[in-house]
PDB file of N, CA and C in Angstrom:
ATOM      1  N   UNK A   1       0.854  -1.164   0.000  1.00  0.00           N
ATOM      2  CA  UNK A   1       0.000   0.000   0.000  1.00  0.00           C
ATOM      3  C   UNK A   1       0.896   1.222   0.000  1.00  0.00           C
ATOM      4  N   UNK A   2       0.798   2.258  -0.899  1.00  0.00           N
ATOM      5  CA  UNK A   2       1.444   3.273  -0.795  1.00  0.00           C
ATOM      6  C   UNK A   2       0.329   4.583  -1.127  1.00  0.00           C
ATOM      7  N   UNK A   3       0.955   5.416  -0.189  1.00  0.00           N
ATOM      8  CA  UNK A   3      -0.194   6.800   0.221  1.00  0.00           C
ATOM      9  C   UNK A   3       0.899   7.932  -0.605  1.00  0.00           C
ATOM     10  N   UNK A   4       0.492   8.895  -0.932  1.00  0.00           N
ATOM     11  CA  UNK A   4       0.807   9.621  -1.218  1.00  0.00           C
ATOM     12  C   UNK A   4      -0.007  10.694  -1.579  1.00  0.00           C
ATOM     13  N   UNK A   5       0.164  12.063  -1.734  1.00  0.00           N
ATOM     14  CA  UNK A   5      -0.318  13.159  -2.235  1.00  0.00           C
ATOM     15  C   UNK A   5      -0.594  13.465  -3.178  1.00  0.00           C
ATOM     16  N   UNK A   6       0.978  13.477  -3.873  1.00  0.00           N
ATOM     17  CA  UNK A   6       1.243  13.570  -5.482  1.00  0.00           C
ATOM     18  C   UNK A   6       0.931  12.527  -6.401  1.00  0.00           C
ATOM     19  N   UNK A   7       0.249  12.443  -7.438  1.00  0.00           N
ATOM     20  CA  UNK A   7      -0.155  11.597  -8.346  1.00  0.00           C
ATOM     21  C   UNK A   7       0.977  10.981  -9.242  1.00  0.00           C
ATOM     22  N   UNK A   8       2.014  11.894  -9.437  1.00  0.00           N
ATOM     23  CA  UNK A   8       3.594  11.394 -10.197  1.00  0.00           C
ATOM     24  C   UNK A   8       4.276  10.745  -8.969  1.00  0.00           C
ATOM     25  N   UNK A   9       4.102  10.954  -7.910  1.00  0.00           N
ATOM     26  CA  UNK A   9       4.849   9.889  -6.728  1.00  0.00           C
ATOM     27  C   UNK A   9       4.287   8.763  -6.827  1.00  0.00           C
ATOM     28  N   UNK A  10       2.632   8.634  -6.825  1.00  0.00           N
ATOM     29  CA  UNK A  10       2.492   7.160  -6.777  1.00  0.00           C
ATOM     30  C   UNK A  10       2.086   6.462  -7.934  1.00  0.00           C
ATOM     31  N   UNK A  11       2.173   6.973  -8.976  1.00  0.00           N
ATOM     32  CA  UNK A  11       2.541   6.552 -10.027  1.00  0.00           C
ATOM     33  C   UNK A  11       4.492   6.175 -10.467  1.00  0.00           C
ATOM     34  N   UNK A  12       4.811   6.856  -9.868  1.00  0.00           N
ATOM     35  CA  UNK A  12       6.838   6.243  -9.902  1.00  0.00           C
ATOM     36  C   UNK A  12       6.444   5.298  -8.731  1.00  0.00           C
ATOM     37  N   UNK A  13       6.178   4.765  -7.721  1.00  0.00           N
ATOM     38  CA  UNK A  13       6.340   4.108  -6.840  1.00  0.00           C
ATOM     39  C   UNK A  13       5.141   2.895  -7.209  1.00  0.00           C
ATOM     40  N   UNK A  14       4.383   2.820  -8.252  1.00  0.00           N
ATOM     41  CA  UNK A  14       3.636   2.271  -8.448  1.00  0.00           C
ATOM     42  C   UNK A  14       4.566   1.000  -9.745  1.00  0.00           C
ATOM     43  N   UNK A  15       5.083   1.928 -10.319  1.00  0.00           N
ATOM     44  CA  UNK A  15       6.172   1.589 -11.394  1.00  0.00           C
ATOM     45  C   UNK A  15       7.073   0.793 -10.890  1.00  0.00           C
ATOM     46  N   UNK A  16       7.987   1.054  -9.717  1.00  0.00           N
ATOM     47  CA  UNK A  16       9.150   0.590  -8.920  1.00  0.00           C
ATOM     48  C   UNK A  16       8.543  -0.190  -8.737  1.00  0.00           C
ATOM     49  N   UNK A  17       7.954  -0.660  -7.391  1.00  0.00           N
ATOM     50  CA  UNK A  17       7.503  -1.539  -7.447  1.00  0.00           C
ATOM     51  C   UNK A  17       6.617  -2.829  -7.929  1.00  0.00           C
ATOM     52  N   UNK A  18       5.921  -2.407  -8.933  1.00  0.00           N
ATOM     53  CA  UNK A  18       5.529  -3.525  -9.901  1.00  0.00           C
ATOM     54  C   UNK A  18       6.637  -4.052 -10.678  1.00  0.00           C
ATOM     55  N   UNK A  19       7.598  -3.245 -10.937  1.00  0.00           N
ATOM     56  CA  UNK A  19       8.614  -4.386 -11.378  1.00  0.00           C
ATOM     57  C   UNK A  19       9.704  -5.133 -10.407  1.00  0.00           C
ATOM     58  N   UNK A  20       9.540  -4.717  -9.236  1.00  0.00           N
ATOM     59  CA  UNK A  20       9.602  -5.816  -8.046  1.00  0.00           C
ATOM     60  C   UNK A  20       8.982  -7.029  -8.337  1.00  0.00           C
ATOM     61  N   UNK A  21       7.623  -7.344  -8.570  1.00  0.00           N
ATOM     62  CA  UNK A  21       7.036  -7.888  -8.619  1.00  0.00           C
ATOM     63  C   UNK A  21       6.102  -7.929  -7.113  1.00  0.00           C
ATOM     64  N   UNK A  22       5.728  -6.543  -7.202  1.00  0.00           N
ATOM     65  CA  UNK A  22       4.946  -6.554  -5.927  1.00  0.00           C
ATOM     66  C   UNK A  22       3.737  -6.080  -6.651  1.00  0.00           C
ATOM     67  N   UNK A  23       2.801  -6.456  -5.658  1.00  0.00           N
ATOM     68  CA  UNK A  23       1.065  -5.568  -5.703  1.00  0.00           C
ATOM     69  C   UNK A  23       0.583  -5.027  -5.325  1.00  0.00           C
ATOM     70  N   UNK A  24       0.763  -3.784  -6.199  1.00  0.00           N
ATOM     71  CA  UNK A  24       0.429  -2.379  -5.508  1.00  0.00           C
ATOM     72  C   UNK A  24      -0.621  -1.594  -5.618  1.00  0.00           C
ATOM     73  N   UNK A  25      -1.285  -1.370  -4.374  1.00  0.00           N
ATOM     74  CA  UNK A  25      -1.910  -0.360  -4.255  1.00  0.00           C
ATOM     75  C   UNK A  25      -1.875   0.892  -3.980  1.00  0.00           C
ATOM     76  N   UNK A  26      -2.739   1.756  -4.689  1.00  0.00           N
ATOM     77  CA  UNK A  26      -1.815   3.470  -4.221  1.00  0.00           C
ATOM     78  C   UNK A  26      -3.354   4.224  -3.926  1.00  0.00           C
ATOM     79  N   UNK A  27      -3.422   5.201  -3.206  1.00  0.00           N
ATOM     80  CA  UNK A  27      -4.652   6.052  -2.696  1.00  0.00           C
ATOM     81  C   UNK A  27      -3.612   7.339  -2.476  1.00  0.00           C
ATOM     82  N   UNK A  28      -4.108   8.370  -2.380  1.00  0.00           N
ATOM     83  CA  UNK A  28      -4.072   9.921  -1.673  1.00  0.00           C
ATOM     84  C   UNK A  28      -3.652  10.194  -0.186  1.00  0.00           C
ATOM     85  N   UNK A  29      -4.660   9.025   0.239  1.00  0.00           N
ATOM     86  CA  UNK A  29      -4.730   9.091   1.810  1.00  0.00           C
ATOM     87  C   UNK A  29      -5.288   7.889   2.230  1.00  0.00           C
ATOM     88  N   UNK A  30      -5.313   7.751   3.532  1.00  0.00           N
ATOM     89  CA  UNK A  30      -5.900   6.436   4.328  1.00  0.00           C
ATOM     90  C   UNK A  30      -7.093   6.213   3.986  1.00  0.00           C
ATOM     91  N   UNK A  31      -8.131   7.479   4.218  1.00  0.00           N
ATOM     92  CA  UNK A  31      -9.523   6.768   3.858  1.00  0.00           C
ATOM     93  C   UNK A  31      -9.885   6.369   2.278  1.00  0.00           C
ATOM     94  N   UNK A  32      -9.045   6.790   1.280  1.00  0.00           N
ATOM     95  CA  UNK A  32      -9.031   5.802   0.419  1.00  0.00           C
ATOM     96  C   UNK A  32      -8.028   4.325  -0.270  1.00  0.00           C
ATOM     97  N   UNK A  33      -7.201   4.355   0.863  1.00  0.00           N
ATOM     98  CA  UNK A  33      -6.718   3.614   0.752  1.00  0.00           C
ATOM     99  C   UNK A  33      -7.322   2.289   1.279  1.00  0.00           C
ATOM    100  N   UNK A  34      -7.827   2.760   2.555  1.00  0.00           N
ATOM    101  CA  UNK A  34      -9.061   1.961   2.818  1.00  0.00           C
ATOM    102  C   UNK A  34      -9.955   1.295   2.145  1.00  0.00           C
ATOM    103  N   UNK A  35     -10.449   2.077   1.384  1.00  0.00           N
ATOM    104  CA  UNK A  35     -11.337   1.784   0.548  1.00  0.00           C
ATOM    105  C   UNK A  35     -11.117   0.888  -0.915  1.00  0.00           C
ATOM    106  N   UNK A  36      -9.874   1.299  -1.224  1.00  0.00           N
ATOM    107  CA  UNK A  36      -8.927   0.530  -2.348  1.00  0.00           C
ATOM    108  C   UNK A  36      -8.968  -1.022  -1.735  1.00  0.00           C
ATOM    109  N   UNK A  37      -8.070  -1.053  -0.675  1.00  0.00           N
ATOM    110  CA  UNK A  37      -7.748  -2.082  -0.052  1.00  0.00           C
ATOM    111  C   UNK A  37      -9.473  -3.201   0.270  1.00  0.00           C
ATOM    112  N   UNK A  38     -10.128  -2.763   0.978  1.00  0.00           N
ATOM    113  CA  UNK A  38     -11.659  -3.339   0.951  1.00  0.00           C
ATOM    114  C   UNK A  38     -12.061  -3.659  -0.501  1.00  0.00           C
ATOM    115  N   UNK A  39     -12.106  -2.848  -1.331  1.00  0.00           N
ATOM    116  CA  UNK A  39     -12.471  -3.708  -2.561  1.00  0.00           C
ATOM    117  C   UNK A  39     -11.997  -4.496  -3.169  1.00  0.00           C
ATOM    118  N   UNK A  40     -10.307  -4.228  -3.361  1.00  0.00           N
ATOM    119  CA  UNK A  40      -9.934  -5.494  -3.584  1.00  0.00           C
ATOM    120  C   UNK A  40      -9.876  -7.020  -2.667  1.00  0.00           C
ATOM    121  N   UNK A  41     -10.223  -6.785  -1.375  1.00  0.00           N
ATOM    122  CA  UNK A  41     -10.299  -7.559  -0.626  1.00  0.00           C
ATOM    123  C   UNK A  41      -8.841  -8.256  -0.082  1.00  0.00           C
ATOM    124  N   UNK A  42      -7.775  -7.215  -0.101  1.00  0.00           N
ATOM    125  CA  UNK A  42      -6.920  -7.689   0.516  1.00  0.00           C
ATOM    126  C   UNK A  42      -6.250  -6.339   1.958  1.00  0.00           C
ATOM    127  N   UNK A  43      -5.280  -7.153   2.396  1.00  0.00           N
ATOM    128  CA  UNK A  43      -4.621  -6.348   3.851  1.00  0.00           C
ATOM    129  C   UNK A  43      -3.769  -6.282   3.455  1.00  0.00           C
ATOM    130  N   UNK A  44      -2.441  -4.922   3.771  1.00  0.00           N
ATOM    131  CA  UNK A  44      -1.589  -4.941   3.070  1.00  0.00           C
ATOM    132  C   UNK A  44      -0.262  -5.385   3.902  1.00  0.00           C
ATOM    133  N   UNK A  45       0.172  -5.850   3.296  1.00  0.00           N
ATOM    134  CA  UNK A  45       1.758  -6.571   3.988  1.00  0.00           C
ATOM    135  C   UNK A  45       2.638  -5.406   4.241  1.00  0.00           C
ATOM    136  N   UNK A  46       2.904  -4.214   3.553  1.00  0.00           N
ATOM    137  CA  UNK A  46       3.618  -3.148   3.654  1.00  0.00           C
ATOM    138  C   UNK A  46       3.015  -1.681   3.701  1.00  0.00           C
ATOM    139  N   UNK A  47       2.978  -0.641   4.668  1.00  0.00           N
ATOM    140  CA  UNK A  47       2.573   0.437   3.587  1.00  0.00           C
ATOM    141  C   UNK A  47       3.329   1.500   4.230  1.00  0.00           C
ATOM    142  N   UNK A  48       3.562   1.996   2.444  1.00  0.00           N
ATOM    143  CA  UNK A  48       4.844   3.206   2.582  1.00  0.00           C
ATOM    144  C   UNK A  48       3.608   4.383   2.435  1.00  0.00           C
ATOM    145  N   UNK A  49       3.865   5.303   3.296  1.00  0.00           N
ATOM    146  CA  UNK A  49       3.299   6.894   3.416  1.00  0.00           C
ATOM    147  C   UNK A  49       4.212   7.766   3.685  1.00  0.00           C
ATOM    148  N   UNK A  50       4.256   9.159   2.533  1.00  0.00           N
ATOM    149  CA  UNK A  50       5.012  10.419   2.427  1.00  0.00           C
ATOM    150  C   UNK A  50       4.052  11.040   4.045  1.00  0.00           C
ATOM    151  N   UNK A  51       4.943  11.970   4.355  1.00  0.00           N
ATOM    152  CA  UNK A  51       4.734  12.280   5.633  1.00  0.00           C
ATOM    153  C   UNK A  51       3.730  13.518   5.311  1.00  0.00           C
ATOM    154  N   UNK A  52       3.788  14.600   4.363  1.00  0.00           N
ATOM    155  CA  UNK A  52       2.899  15.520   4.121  1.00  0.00           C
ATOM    156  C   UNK A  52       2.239  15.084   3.266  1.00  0.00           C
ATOM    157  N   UNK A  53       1.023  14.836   3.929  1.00  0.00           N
ATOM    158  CA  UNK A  53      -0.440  14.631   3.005  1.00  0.00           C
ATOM    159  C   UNK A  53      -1.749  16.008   3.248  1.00  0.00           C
ATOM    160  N   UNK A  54      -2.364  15.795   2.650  1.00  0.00           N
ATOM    161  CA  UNK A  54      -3.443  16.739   2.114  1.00  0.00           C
ATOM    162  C   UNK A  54      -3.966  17.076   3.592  1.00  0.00           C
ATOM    163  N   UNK A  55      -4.386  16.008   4.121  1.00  0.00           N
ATOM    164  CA  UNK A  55      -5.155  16.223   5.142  1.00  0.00           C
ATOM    165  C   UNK A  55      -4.563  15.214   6.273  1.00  0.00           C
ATOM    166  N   UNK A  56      -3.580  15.717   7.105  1.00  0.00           N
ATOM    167  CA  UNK A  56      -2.450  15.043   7.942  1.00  0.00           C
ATOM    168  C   UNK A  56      -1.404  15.068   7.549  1.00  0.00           C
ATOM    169  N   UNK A  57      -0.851  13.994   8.265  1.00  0.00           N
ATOM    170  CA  UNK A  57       0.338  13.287   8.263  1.00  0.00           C
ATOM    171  C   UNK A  57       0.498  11.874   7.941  1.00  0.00           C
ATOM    172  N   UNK A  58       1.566  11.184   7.175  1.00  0.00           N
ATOM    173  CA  UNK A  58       1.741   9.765   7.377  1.00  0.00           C
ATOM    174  C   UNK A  58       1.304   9.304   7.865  1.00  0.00           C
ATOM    175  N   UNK A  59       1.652   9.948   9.082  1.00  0.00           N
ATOM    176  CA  UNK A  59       1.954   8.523  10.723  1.00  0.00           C
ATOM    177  C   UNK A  59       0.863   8.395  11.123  1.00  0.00           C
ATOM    178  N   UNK A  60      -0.391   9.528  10.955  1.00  0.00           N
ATOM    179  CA  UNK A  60      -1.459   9.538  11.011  1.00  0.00           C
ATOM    180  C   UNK A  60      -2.261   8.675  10.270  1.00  0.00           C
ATOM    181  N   UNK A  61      -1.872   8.665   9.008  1.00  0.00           N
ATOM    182  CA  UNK A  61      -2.304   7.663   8.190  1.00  0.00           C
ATOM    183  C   UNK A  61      -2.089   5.968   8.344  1.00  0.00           C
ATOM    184  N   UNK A  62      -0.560   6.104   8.752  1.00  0.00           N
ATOM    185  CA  UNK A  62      -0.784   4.517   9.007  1.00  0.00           C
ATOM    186  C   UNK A  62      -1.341   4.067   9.932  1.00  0.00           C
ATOM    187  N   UNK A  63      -0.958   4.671  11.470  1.00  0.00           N
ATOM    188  CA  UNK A  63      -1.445   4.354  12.656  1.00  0.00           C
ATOM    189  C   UNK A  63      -3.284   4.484  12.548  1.00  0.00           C
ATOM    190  N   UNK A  64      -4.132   4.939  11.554  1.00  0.00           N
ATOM    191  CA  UNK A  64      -5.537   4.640  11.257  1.00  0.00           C
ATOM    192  C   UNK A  64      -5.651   2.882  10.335  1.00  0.00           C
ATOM    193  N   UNK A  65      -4.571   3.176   9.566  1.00  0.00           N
ATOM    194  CA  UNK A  65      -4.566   1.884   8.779  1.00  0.00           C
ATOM    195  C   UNK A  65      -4.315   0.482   9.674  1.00  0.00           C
ATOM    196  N   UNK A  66      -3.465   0.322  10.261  1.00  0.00           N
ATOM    197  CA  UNK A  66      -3.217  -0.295  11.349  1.00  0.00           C
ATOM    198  C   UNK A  66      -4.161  -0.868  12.009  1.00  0.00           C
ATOM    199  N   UNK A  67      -4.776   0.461  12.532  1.00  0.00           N
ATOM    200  CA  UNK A  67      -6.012   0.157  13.223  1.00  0.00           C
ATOM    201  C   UNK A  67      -7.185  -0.828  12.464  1.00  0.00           C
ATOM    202  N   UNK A  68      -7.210  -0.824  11.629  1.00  0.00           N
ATOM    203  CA  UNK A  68      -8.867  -1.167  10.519  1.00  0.00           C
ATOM    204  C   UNK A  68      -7.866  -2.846  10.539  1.00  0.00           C
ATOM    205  N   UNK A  69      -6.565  -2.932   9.828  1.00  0.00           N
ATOM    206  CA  UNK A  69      -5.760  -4.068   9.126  1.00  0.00           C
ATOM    207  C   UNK A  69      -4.883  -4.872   9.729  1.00  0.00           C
ATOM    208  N   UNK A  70      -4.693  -4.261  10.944  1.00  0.00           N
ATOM    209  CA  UNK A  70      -3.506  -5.186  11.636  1.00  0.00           C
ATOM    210  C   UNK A  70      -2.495  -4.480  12.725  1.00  0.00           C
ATOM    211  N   UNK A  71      -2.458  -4.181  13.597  1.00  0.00           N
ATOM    212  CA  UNK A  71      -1.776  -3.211  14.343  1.00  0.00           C
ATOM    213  C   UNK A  71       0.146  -3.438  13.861  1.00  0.00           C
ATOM    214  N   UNK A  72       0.029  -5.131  13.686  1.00  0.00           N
ATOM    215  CA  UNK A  72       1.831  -5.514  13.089  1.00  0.00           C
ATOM    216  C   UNK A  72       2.075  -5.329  11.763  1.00  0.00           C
ATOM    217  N   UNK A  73       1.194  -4.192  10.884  1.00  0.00           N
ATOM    218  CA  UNK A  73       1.498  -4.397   9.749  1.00  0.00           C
ATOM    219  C   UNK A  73       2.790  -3.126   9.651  1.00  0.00           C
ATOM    220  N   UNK A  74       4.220  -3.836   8.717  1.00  0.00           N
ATOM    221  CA  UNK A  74       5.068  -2.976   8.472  1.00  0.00           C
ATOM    222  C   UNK A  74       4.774  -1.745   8.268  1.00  0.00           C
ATOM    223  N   UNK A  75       5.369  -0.528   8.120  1.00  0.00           N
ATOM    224  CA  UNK A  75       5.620   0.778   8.038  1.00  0.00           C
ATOM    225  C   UNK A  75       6.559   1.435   7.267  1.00  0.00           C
ATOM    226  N   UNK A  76       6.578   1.933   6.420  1.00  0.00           N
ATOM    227  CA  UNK A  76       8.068   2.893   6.154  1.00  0.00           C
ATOM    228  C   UNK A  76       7.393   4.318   5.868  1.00  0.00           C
ATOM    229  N   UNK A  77       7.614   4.992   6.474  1.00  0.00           N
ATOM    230  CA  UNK A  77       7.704   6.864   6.348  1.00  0.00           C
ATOM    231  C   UNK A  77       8.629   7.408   5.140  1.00  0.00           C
ATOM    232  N   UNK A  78       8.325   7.651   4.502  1.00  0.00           N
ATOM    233  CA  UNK A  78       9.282   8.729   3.424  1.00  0.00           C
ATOM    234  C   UNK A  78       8.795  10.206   3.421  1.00  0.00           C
ATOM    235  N   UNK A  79      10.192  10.637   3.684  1.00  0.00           N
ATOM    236  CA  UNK A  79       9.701  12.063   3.748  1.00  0.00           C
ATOM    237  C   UNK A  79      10.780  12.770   3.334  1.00  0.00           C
ATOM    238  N   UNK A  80      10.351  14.225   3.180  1.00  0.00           N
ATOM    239  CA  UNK A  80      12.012  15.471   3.167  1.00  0.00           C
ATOM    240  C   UNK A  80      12.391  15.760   4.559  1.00  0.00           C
ATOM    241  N   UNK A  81      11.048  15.828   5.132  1.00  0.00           N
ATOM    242  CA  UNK A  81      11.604  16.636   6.966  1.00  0.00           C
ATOM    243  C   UNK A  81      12.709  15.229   7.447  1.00  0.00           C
ATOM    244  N   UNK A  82      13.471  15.903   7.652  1.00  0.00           N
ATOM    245  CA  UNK A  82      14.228  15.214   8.874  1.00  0.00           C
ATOM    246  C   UNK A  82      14.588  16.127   9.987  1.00  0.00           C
ATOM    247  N   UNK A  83      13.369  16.597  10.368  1.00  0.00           N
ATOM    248  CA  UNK A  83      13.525  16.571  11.576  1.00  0.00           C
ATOM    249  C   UNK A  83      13.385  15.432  12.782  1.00  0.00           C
ATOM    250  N   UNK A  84      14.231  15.685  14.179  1.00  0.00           N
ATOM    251  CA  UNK A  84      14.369  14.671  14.700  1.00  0.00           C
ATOM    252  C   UNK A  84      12.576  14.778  15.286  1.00  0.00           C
ATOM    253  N   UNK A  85      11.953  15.518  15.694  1.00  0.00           N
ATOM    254  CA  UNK A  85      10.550  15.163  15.626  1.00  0.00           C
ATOM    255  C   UNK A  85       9.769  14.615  15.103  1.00  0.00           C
ATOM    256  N   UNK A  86       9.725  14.090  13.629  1.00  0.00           N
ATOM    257  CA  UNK A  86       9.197  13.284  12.820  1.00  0.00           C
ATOM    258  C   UNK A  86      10.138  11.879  12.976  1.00  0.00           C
ATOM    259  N   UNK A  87      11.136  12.295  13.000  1.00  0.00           N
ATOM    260  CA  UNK A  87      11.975  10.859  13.401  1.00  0.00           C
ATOM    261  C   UNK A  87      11.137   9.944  14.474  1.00  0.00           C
ATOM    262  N   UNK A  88      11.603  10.391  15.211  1.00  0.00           N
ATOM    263  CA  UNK A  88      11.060  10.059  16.777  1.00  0.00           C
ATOM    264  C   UNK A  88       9.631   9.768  16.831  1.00  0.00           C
ATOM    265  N   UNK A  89       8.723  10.069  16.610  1.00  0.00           N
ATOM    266  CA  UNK A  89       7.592  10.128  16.404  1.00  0.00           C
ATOM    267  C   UNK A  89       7.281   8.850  15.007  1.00  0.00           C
ATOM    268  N   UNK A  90       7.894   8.676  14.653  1.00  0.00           N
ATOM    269  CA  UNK A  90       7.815   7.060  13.356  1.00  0.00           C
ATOM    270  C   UNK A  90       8.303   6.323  14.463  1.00  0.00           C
ATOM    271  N   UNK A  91      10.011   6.199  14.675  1.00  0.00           N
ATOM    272  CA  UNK A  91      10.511   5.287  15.773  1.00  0.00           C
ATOM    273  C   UNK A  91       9.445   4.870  16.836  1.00  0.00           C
ATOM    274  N   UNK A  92       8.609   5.921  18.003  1.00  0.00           N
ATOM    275  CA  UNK A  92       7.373   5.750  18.897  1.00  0.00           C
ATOM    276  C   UNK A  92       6.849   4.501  18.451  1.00  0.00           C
ATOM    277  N   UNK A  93       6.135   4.700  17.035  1.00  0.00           N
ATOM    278  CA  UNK A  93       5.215   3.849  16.442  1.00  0.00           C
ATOM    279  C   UNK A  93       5.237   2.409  15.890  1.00  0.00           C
ATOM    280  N   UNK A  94       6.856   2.228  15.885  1.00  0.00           N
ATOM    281  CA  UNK A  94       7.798   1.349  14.847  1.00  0.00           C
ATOM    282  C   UNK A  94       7.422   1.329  13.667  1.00  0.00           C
ATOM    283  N   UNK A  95       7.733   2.977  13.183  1.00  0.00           N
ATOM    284  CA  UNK A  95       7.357   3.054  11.837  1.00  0.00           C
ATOM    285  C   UNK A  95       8.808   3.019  10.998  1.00  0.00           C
ATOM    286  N   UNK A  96       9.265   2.569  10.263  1.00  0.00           N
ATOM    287  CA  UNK A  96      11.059   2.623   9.533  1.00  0.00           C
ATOM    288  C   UNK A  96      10.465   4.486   9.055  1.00  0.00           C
ATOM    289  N   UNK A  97      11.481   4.726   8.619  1.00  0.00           N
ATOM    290  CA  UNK A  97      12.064   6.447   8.464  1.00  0.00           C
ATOM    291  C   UNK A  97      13.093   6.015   7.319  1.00  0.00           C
ATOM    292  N   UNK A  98      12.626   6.673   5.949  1.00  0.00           N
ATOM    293  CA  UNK A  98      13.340   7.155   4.947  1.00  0.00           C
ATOM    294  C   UNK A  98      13.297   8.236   4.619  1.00  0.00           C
ATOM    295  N   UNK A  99      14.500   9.062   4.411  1.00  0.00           N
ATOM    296  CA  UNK A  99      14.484  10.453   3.979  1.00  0.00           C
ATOM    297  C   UNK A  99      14.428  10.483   1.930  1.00  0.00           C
ATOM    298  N   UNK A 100      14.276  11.512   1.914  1.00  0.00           N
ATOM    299  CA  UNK A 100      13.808  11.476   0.268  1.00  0.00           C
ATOM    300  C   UNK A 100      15.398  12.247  -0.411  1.00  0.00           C
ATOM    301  N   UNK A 101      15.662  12.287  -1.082  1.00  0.00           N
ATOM    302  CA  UNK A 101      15.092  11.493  -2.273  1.00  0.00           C
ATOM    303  C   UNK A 101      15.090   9.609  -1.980  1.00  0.00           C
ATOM    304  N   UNK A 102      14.246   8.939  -2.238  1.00  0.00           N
ATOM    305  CA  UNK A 102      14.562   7.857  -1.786  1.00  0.00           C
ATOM    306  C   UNK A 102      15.632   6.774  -2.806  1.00  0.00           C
ATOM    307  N   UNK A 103      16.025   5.793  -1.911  1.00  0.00           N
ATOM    308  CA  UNK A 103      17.182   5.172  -2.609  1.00  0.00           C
ATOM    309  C   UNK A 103      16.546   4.128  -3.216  1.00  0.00           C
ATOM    310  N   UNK A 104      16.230   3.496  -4.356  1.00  0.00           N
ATOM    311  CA  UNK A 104      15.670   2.637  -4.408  1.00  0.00           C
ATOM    312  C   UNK A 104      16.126   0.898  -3.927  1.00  0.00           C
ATOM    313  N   UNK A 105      17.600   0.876  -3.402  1.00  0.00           N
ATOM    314  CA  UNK A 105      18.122  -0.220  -3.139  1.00  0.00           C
ATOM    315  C   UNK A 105      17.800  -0.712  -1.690  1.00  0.00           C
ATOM    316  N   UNK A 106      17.931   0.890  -0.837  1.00  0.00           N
ATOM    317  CA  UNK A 106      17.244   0.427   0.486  1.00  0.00           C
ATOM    318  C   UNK A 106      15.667   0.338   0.534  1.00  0.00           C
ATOM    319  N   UNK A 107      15.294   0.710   0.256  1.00  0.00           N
ATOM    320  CA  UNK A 107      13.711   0.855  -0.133  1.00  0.00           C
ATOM    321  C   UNK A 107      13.655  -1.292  -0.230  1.00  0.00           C
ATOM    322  N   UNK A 108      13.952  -1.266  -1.310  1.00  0.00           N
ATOM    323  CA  UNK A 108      14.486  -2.775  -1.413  1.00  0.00           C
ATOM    324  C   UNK A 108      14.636  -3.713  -0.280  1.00  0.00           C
ATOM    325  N   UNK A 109      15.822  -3.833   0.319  1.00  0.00           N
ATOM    326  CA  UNK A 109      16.622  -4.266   1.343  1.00  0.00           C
ATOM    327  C   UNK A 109      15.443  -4.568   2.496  1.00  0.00           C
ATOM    328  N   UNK A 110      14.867  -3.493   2.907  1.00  0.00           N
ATOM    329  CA  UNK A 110      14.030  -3.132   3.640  1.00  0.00           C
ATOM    330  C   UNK A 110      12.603  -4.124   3.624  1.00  0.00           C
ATOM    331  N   UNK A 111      12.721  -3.819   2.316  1.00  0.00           N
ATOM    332  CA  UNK A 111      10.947  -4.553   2.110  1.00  0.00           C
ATOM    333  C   UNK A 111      11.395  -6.264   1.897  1.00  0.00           C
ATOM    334  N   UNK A 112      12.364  -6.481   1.647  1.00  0.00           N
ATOM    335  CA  UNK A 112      13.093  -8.093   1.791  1.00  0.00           C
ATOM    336  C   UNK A 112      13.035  -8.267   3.448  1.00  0.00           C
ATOM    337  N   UNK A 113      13.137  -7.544   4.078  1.00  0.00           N
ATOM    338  CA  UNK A 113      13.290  -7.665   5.674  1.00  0.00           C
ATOM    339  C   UNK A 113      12.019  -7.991   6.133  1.00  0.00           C
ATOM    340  N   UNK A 114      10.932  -6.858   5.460  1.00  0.00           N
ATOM    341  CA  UNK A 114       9.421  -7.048   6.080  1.00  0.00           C
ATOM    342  C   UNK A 114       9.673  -8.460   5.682  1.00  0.00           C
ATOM    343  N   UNK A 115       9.308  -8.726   4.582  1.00  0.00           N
ATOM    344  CA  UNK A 115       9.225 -10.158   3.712  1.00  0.00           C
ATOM    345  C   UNK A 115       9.808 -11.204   4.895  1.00  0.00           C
ATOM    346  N   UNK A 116      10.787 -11.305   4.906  1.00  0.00           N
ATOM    347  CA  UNK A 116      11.582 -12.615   5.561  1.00  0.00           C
ATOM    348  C   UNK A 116      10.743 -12.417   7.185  1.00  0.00           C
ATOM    349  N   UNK A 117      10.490 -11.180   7.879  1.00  0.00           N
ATOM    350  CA  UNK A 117       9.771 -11.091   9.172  1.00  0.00           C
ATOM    351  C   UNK A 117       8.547 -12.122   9.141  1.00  0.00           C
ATOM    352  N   UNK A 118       7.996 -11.679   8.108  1.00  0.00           N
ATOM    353  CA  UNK A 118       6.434 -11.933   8.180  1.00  0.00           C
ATOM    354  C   UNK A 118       6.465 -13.417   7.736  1.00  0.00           C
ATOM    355  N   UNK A 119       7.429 -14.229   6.830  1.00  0.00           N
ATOM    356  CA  UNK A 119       7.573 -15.254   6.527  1.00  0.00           C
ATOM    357  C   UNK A 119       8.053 -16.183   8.013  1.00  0.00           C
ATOM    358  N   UNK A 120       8.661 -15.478   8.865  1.00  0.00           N
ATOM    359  CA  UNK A 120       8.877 -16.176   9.762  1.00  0.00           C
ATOM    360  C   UNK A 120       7.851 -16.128  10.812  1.00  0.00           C
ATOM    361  N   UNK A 121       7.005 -15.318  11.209  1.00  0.00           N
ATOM    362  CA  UNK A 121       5.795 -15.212  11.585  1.00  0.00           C
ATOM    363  C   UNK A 121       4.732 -16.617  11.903  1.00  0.00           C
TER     364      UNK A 121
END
């Protein structure tokens, strides 16, 4: 699941990752991501959210998503702020923290980690 604002973000991140060979879903925000996610009838194993959204924040967004899908479902934050307040405030949540521009190898690395977690699960 990936949230975003910008329509060229989750369309490049929609791109990246489908040639992962992942399945991606993308919304604006939580309550349609929600809604994405319900119709297709799945929960999402990952979801990446940019920290400035329309109406909130990320962390806001996942920690609602969470709530509806799974409280252990992975996290990654991408954002520009690095401030240590947004830091800290993902860390609180055990949300992972990527700063932007993002790398696409850790982005990677990362989501192999959820993967092997949840496989061991």
């Amino acid at each position: 699941m990936a949230i975003d604002n910008e329509p060229d973000i989750l369309s490049g991140m929609r791109h990246l990752l489908t040639n992962w060979h992942c399945r991606v879903i993308t919304a604006p925000d939580e309550t349609q991501a929600a809604l994405e996610l319900n119709k297709a009838g799945l929960t999402p194993d990952v979801i990446l959210a940019d920290y400035h959204l329309d109406n909130g924040t990320g962390i806001e967004a996942i920690v609602k998503l969470r709530w509806k899908f799974g409280q252990h479902t992975p996290a990654i934050l991408i954002t520009a702020d690095r401030s240590r307040a947004v830091r800290t405030e993902a860390s609180d949540k055990d949300i992972a923290f990527f700063n932007k521009p993002l790398k696409p190898a850790a982005l990677r690395a990362h989501l192999a980690r959820c993967q092997a977690g949840q496989a061991a699960e």
